[in-house]
N, C-alpha and C. Protein backbone atom coordinates (compact mmCIF):
# COMPACT_ATOMS: atom_id res chain seq x y z
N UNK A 1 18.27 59.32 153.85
CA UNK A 1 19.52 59.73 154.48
C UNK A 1 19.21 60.77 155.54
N UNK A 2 19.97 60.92 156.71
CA UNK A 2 19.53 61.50 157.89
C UNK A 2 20.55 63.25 157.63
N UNK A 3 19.94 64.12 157.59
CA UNK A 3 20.77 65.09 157.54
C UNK A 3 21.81 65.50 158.99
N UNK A 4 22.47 66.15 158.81
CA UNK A 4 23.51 66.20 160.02
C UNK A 4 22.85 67.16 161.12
N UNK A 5 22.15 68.05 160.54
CA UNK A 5 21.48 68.84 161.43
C UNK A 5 20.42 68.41 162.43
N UNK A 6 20.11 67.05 162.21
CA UNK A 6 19.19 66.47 163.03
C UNK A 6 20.08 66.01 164.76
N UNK A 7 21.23 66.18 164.76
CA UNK A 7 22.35 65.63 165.75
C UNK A 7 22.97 67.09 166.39
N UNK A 8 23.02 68.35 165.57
CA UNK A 8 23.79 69.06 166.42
C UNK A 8 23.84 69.45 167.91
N UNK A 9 22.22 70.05 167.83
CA UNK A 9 21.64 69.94 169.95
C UNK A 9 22.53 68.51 170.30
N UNK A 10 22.41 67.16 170.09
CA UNK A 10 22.86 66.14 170.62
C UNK A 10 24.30 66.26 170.77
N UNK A 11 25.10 66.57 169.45
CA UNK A 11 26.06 66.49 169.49
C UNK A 11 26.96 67.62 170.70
N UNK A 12 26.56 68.99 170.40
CA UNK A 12 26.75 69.99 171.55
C UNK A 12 26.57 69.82 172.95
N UNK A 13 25.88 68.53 173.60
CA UNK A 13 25.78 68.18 174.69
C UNK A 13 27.05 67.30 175.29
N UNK A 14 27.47 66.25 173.93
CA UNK A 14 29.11 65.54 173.97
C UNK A 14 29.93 66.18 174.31
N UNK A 15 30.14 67.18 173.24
CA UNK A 15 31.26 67.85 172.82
C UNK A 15 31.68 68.08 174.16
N UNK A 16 31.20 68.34 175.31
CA UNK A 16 32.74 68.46 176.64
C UNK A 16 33.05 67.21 176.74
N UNK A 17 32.42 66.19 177.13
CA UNK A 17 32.48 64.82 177.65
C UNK A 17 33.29 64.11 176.72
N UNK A 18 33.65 64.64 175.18
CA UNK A 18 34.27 64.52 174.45
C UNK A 18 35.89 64.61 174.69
N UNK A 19 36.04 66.23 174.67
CA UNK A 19 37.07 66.89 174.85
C UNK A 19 37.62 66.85 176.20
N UNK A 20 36.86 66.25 177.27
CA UNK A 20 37.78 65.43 178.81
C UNK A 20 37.85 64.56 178.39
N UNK A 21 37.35 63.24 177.93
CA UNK A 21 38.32 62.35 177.62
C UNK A 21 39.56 62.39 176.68
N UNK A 22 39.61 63.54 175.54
CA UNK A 22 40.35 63.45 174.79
C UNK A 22 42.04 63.72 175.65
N UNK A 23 41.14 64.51 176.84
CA UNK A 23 43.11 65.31 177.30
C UNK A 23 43.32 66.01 176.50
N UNK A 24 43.01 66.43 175.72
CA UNK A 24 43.58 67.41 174.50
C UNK A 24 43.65 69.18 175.40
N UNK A 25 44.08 69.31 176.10
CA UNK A 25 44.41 71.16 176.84
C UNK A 25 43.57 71.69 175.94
N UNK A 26 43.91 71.75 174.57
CA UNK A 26 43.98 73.33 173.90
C UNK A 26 42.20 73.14 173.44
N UNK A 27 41.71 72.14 173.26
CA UNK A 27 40.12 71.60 172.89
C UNK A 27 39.96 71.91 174.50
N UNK A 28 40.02 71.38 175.42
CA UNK A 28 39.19 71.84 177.03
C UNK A 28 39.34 72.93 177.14
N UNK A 29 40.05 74.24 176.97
CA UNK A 29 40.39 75.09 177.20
C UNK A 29 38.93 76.18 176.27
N UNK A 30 38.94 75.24 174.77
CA UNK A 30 38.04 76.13 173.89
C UNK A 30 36.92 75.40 174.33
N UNK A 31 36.65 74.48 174.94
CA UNK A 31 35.11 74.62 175.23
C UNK A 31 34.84 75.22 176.93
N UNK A 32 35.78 75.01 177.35
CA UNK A 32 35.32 76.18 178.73
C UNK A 32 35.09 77.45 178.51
N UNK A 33 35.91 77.86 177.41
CA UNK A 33 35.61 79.41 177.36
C UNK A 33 34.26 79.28 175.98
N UNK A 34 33.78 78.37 175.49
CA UNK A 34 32.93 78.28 174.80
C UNK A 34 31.77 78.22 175.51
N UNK A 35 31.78 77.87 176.94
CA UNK A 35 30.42 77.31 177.75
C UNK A 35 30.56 78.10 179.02
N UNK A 36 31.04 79.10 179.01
CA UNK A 36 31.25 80.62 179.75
C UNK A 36 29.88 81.30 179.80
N UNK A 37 28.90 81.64 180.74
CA UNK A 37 28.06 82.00 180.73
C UNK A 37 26.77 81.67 180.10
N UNK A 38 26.57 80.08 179.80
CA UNK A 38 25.69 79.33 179.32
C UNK A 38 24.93 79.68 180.27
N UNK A 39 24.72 79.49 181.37
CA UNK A 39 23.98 79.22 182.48
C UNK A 39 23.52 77.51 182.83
N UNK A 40 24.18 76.68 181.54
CA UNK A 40 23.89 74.98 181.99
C UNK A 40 25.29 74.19 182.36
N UNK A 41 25.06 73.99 184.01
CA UNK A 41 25.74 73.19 184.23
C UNK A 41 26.41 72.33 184.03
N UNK A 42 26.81 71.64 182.67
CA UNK A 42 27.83 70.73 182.61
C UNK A 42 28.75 69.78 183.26
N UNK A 43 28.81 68.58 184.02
CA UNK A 43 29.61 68.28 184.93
C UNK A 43 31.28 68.21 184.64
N UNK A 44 30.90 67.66 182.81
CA UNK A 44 32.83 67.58 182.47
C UNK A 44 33.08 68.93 182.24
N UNK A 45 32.61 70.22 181.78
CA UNK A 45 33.06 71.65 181.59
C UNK A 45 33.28 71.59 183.37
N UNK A 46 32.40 71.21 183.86
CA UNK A 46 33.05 72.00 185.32
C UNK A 46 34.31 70.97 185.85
N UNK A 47 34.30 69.59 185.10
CA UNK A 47 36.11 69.14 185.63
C UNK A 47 36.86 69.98 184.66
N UNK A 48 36.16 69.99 183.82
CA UNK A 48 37.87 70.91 182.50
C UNK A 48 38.10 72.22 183.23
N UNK A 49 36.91 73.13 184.12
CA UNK A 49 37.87 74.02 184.60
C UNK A 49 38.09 73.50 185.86
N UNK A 50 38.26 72.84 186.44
CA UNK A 50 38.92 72.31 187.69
C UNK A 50 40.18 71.80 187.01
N UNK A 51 40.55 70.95 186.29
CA UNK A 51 41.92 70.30 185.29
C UNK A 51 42.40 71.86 185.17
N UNK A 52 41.64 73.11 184.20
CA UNK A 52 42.78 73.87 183.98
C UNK A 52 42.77 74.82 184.95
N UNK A 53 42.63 74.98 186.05
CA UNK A 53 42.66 75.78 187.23
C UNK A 53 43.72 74.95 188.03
N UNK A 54 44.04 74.03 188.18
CA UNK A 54 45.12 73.06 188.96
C UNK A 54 46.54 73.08 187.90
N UNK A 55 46.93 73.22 186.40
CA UNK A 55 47.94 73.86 185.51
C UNK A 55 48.83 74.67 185.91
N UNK A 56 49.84 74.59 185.90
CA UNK A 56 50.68 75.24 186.35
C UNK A 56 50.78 76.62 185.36
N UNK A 57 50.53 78.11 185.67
CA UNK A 57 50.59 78.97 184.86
C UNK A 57 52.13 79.41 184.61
């Protein structure tokens, strides 16, 4: 049986590409401010803050 920990690095690379397709605001919102000073570029973190920078405040 494969433990789960063998996927997290993998999985943490989804998780935006995830949460833009989902549309879910309040999930894009927690991984932009989750991937705040990573220093790795991301292309869907950088549409999720382009999506929530265009939001009407």
């Amino acid at each position: 049986m494969l433990q789960p920990r063998v996927y997290h690095a993998y999985r943490a690379i989804l998780l935006p590409d995830c949460a833009l397709w989902s549309g879910d605001g309040a999930v894009q919102k927690a991984v932009a401010t989750a991937w705040e000073g990573s220093g790795l570029a991301h292309p869907s973190v950088a549409e999720i803050r382009k999506r929530l920078a265009e939001l009407p405040r």
